[in-house]
PDB file of N, CA and C in Angstrom:
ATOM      1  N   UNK A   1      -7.607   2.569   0.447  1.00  0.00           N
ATOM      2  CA  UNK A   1      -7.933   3.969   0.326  1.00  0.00           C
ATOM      3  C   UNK A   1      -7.279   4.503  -0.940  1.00  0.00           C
ATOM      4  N   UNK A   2      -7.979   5.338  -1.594  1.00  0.00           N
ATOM      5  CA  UNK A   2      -7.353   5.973  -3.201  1.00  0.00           C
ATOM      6  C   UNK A   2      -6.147   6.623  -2.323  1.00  0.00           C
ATOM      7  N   UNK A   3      -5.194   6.093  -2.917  1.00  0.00           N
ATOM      8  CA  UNK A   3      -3.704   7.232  -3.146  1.00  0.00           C
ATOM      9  C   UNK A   3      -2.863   5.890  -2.407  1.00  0.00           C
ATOM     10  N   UNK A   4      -3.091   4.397  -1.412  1.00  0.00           N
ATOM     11  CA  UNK A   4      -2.194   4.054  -1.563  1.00  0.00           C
ATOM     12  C   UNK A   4      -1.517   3.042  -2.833  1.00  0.00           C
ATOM     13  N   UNK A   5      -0.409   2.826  -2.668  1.00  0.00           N
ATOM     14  CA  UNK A   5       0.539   2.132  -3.335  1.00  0.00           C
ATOM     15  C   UNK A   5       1.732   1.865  -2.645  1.00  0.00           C
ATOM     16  N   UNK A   6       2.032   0.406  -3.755  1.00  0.00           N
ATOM     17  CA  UNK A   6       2.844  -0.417  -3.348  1.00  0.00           C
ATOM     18  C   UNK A   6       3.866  -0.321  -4.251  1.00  0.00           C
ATOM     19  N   UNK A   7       5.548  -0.348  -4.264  1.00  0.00           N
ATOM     20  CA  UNK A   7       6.370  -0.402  -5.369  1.00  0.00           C
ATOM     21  C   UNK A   7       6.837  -2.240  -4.985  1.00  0.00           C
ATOM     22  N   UNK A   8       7.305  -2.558  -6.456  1.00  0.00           N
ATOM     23  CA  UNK A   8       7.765  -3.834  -6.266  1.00  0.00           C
ATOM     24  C   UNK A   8       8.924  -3.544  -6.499  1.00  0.00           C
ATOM     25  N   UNK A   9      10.030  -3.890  -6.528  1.00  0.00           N
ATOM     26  CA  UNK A   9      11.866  -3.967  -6.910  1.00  0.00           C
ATOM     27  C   UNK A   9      11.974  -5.593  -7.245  1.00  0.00           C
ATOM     28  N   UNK A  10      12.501  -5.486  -9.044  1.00  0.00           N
ATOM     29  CA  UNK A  10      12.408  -7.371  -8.801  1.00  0.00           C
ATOM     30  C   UNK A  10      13.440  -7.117  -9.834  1.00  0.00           C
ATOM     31  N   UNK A  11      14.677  -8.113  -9.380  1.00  0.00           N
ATOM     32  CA  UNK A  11      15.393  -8.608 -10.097  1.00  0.00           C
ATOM     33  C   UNK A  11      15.423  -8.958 -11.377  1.00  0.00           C
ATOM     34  N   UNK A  12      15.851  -9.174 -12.467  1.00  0.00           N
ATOM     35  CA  UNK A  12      15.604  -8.883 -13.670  1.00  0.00           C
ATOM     36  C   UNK A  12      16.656  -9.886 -14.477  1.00  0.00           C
ATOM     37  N   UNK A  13      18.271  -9.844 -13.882  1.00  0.00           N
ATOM     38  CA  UNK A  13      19.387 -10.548 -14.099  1.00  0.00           C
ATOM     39  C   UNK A  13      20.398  -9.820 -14.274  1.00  0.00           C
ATOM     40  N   UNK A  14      20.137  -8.508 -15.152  1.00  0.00           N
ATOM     41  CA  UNK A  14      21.028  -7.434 -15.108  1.00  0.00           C
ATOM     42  C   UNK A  14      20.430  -6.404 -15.024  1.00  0.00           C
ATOM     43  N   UNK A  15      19.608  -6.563 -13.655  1.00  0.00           N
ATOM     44  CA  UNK A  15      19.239  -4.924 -13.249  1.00  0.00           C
ATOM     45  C   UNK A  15      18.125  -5.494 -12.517  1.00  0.00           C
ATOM     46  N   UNK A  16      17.493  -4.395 -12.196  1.00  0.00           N
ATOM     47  CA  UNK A  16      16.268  -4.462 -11.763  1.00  0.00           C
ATOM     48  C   UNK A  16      15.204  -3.400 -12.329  1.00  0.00           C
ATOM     49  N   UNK A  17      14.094  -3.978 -12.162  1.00  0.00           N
ATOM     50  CA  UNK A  17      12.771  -3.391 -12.571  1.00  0.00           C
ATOM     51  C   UNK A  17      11.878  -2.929 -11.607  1.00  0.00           C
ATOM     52  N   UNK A  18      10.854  -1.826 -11.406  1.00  0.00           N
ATOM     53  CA  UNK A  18      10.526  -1.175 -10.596  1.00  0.00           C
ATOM     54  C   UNK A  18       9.092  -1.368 -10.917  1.00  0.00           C
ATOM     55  N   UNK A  19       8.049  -2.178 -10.390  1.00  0.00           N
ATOM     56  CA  UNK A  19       6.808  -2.183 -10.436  1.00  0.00           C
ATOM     57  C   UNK A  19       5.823  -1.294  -9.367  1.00  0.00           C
ATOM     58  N   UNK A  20       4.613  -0.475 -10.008  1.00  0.00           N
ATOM     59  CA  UNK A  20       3.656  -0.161  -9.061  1.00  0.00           C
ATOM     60  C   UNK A  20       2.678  -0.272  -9.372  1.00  0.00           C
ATOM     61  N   UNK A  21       1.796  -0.608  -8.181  1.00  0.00           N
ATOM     62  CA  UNK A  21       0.328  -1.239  -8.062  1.00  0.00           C
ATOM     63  C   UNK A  21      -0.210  -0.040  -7.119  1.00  0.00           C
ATOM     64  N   UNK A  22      -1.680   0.805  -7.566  1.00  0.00           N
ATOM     65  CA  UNK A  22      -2.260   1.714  -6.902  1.00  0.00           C
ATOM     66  C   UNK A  22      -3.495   1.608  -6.840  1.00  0.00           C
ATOM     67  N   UNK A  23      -3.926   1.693  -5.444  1.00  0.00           N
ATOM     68  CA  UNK A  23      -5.591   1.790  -5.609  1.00  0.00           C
ATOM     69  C   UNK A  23      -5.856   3.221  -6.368  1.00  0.00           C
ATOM     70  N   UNK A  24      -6.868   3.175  -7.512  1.00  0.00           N
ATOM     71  CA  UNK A  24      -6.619   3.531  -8.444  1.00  0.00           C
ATOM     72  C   UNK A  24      -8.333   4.339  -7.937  1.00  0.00           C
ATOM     73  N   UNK A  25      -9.084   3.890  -6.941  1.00  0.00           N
ATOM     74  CA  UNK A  25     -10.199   4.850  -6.934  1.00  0.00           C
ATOM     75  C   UNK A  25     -10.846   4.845  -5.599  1.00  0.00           C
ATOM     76  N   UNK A  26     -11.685   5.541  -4.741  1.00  0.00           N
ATOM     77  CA  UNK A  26     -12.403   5.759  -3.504  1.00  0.00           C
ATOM     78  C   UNK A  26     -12.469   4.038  -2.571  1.00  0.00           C
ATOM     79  N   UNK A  27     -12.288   3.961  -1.529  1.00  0.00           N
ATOM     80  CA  UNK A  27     -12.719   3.080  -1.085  1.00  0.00           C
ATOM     81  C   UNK A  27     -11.989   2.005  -1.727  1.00  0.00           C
ATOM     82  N   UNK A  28     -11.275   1.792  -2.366  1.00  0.00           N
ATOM     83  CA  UNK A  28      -9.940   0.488  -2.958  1.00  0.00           C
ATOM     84  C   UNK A  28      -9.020   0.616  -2.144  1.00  0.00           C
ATOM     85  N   UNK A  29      -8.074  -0.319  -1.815  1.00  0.00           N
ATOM     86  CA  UNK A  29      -6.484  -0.347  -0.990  1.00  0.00           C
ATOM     87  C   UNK A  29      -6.165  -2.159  -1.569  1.00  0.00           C
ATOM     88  N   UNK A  30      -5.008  -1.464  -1.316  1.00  0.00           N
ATOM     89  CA  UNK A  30      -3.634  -2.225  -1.736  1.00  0.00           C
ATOM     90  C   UNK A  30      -3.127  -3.724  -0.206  1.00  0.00           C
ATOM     91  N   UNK A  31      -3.378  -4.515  -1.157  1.00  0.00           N
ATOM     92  CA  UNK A  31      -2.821  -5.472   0.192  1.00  0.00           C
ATOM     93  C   UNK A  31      -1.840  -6.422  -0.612  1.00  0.00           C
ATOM     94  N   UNK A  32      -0.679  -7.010   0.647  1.00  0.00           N
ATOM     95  CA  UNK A  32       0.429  -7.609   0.025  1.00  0.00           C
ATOM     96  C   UNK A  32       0.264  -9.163   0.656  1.00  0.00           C
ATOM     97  N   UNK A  33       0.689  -9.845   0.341  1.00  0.00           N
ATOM     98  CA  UNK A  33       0.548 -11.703   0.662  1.00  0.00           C
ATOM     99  C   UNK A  33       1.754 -12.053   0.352  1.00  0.00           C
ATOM    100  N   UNK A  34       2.451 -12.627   0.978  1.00  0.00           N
ATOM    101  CA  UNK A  34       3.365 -13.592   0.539  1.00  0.00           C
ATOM    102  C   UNK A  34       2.868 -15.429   0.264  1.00  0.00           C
ATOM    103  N   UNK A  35       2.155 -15.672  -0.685  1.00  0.00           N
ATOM    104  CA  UNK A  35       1.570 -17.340  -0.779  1.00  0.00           C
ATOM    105  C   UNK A  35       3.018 -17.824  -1.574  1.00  0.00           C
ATOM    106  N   UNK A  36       3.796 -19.333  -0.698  1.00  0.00           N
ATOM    107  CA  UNK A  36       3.859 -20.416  -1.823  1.00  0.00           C
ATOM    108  C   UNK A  36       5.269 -19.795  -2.234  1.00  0.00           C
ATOM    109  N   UNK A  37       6.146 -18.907  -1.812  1.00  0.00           N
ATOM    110  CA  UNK A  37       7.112 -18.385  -2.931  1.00  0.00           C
ATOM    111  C   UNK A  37       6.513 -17.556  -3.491  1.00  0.00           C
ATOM    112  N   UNK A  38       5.400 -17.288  -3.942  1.00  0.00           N
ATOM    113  CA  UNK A  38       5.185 -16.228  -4.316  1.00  0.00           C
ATOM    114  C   UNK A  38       4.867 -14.620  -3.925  1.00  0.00           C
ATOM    115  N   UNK A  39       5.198 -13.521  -4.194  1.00  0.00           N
ATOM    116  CA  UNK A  39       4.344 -12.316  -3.682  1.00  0.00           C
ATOM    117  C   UNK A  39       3.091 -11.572  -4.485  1.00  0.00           C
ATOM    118  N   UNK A  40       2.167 -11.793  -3.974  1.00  0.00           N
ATOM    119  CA  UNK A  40       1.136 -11.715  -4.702  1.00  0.00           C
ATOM    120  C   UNK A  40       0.715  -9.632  -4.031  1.00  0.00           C
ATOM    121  N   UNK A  41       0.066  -8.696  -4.902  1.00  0.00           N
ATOM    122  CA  UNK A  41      -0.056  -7.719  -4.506  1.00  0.00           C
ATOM    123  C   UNK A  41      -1.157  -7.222  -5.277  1.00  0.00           C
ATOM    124  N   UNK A  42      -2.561  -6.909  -4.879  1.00  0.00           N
ATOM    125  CA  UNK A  42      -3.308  -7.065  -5.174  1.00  0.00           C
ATOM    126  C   UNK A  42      -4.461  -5.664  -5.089  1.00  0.00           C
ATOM    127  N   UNK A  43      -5.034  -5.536  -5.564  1.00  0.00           N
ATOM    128  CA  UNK A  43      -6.274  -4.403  -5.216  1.00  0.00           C
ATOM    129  C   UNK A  43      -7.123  -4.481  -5.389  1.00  0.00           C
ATOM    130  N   UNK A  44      -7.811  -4.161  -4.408  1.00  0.00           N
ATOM    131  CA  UNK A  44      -9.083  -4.931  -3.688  1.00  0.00           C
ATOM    132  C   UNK A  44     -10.196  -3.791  -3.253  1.00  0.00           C
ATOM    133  N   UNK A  45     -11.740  -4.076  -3.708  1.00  0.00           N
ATOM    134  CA  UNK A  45     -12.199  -3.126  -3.590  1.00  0.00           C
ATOM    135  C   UNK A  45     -13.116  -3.669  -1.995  1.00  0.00           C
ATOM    136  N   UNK A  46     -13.893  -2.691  -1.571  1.00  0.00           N
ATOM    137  CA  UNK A  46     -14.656  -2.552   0.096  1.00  0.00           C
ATOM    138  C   UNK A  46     -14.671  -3.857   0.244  1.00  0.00           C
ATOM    139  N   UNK A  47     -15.295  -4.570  -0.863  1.00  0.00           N
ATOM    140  CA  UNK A  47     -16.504  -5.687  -0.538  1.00  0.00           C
ATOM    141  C   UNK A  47     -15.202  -6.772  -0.642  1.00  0.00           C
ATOM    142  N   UNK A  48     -14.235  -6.553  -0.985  1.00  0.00           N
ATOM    143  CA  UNK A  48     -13.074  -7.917  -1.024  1.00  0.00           C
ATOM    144  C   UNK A  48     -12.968  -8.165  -2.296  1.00  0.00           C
ATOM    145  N   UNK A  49     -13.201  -7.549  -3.014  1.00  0.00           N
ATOM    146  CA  UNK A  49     -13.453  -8.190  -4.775  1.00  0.00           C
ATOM    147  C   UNK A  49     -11.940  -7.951  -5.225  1.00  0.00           C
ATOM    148  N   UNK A  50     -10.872  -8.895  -5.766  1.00  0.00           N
ATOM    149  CA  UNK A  50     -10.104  -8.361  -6.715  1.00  0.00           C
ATOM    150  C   UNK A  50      -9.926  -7.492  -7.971  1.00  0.00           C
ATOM    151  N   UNK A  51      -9.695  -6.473  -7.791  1.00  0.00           N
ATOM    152  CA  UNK A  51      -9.663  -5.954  -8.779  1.00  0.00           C
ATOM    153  C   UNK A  51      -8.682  -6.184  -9.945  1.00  0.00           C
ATOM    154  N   UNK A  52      -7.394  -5.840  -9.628  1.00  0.00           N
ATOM    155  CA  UNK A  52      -6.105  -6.447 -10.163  1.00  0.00           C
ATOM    156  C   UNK A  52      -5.413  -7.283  -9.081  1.00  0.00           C
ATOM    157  N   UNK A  53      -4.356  -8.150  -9.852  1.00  0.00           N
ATOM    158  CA  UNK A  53      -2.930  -9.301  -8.977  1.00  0.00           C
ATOM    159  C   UNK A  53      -1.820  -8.577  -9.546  1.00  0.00           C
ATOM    160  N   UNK A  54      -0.940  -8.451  -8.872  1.00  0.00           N
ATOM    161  CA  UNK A  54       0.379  -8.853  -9.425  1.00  0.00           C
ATOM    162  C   UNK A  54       1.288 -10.304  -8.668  1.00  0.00           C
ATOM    163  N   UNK A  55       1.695 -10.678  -9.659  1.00  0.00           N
ATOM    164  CA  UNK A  55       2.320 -11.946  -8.835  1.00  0.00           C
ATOM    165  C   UNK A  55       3.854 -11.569  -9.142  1.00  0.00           C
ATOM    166  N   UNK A  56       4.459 -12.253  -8.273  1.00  0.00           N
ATOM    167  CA  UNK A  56       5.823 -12.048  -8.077  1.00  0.00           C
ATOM    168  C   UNK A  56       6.615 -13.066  -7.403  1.00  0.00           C
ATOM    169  N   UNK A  57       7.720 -13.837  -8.341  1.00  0.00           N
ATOM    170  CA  UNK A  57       8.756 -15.017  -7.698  1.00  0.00           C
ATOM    171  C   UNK A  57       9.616 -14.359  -7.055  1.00  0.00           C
ATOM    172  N   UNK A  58       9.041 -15.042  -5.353  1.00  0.00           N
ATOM    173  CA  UNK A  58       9.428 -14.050  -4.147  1.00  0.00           C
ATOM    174  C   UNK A  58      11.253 -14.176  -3.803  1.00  0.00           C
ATOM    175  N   UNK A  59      12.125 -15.179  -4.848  1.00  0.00           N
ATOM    176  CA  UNK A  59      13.624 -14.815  -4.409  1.00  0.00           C
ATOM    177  C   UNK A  59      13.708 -13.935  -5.660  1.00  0.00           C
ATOM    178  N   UNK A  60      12.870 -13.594  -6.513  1.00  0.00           N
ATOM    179  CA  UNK A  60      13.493 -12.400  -7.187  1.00  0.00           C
ATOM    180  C   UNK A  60      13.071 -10.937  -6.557  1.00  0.00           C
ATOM    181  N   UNK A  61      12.419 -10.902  -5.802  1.00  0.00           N
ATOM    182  CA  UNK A  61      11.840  -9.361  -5.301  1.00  0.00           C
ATOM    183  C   UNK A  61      13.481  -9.103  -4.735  1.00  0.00           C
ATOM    184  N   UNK A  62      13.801  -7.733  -4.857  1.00  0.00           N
ATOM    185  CA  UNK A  62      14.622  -6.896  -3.841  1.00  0.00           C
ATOM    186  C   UNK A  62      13.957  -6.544  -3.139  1.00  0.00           C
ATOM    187  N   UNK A  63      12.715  -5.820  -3.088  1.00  0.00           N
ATOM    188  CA  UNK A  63      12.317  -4.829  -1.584  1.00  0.00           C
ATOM    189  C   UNK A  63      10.342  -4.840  -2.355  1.00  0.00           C
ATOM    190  N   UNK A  64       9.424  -4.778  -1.390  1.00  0.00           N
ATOM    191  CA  UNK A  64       8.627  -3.950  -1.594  1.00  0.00           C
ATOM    192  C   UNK A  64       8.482  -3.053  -0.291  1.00  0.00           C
ATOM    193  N   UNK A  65       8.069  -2.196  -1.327  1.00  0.00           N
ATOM    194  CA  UNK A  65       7.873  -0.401  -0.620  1.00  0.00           C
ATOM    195  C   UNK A  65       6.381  -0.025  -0.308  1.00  0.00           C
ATOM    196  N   UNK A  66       6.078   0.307   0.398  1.00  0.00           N
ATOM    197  CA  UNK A  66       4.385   0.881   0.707  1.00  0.00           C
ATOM    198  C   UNK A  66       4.465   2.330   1.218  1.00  0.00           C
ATOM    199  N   UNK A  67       3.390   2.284   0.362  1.00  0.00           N
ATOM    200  CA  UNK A  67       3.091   4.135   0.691  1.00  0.00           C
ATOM    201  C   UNK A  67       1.641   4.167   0.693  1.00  0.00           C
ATOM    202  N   UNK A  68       1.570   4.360   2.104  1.00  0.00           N
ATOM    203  CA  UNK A  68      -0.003   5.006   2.839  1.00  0.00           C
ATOM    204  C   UNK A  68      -0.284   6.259   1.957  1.00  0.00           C
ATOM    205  N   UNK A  69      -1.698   6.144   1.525  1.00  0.00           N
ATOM    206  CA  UNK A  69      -2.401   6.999   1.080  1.00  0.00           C
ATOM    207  C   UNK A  69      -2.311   8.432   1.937  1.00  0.00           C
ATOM    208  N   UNK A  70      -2.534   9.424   2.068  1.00  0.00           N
ATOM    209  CA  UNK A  70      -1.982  10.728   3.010  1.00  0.00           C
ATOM    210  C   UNK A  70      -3.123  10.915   3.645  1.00  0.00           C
ATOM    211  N   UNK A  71      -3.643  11.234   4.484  1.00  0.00           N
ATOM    212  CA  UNK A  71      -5.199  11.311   5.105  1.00  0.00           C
ATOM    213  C   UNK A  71      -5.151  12.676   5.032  1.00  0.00           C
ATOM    214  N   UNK A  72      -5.956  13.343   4.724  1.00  0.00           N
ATOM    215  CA  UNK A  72      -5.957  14.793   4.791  1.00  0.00           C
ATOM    216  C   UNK A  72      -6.614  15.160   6.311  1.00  0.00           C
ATOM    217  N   UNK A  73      -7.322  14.158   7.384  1.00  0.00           N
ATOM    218  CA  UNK A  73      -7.560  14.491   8.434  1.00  0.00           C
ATOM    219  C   UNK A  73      -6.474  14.597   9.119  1.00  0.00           C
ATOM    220  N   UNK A  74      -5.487  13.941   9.243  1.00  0.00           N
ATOM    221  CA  UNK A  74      -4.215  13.752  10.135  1.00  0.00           C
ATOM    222  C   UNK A  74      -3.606  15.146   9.571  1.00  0.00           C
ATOM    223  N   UNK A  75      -3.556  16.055   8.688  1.00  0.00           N
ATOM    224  CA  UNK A  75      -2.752  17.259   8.606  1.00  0.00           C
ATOM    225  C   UNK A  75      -3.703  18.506   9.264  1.00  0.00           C
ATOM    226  N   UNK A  76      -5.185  18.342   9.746  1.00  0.00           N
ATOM    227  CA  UNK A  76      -5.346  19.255  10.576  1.00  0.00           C
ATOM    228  C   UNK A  76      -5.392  19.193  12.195  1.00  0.00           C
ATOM    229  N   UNK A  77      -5.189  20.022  12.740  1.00  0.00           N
ATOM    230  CA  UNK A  77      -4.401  19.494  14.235  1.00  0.00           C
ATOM    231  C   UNK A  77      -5.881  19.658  15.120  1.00  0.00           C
ATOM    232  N   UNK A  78      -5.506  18.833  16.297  1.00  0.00           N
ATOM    233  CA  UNK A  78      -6.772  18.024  17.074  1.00  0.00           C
ATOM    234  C   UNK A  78      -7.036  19.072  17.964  1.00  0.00           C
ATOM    235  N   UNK A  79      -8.600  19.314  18.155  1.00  0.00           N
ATOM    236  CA  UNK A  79      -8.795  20.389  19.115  1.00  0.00           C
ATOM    237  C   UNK A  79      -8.337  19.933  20.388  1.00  0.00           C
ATOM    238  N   UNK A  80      -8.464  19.982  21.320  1.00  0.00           N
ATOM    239  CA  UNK A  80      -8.255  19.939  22.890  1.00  0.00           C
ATOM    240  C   UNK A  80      -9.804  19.556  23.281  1.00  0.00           C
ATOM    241  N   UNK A  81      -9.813  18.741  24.352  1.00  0.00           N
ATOM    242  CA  UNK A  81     -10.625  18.311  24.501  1.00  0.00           C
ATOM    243  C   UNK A  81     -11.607  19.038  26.063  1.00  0.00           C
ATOM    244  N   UNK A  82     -12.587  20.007  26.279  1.00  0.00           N
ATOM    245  CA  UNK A  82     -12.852  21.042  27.384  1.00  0.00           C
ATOM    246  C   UNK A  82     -12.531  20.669  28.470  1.00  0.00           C
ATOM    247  N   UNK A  83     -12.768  19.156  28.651  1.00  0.00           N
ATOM    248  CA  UNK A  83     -12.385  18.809  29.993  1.00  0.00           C
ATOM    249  C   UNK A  83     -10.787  18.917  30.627  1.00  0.00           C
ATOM    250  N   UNK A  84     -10.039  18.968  29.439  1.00  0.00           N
ATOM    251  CA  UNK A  84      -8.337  18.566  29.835  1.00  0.00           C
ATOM    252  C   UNK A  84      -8.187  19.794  29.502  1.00  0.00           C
ATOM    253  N   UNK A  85      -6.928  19.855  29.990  1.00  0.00           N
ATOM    254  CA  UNK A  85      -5.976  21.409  30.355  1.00  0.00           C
ATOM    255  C   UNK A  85      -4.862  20.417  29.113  1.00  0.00           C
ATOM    256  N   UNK A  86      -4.289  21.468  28.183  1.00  0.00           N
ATOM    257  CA  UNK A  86      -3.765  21.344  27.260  1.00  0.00           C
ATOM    258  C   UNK A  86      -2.348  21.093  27.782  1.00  0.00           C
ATOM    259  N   UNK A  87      -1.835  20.338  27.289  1.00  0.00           N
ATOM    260  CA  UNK A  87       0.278  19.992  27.437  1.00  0.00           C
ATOM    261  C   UNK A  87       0.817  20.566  26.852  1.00  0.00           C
ATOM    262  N   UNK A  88       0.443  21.345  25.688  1.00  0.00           N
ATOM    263  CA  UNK A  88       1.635  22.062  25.018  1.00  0.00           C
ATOM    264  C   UNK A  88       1.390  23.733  25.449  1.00  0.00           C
TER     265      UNK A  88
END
């Protein structure tokens, strides 16, 4: 989905470096793999097509981070449904 992203944190030797990978348009999302030692992080459009890789030598990663795209449905609140008597 456009808006998520992934941060990478990768070791460097004296420091670390901060990578991000974003689905960058409608209908793209972000998926992570660990193959082989490696971390591969990738974006991928509906149909499965790669769009971009990032690869990554998985004892140098510190952390990856994911951040869900924001749904703008989940910020308006759910009607009640006629049959049920409401809990709040």
């Amino acid at each position: 989905m456009k808006g998520d992203r992934v941060e990478v944190v990768v070791d460097i030797g004296d420091g670390t470096k901060t990578y991000d990978i974003v689905a960058t348009r409608a209908g793209r999302r972000v998926e992570v793999s660990n193959v082989r030692g490696t971390l591969e992080v990738s974006e991928v459009t509906r149909t499965g097509v790669l769009v971009r890789t990032g690869r990554f030598m998985a004892a140098r990663v510190v952390a990856v981070i994911e951040h869900p795209a924001e749904d703008e449905r989940s910020e308006k609140p759910k009607k009640a449904a006629r049959t049920q008597p409401s809990l709040l």
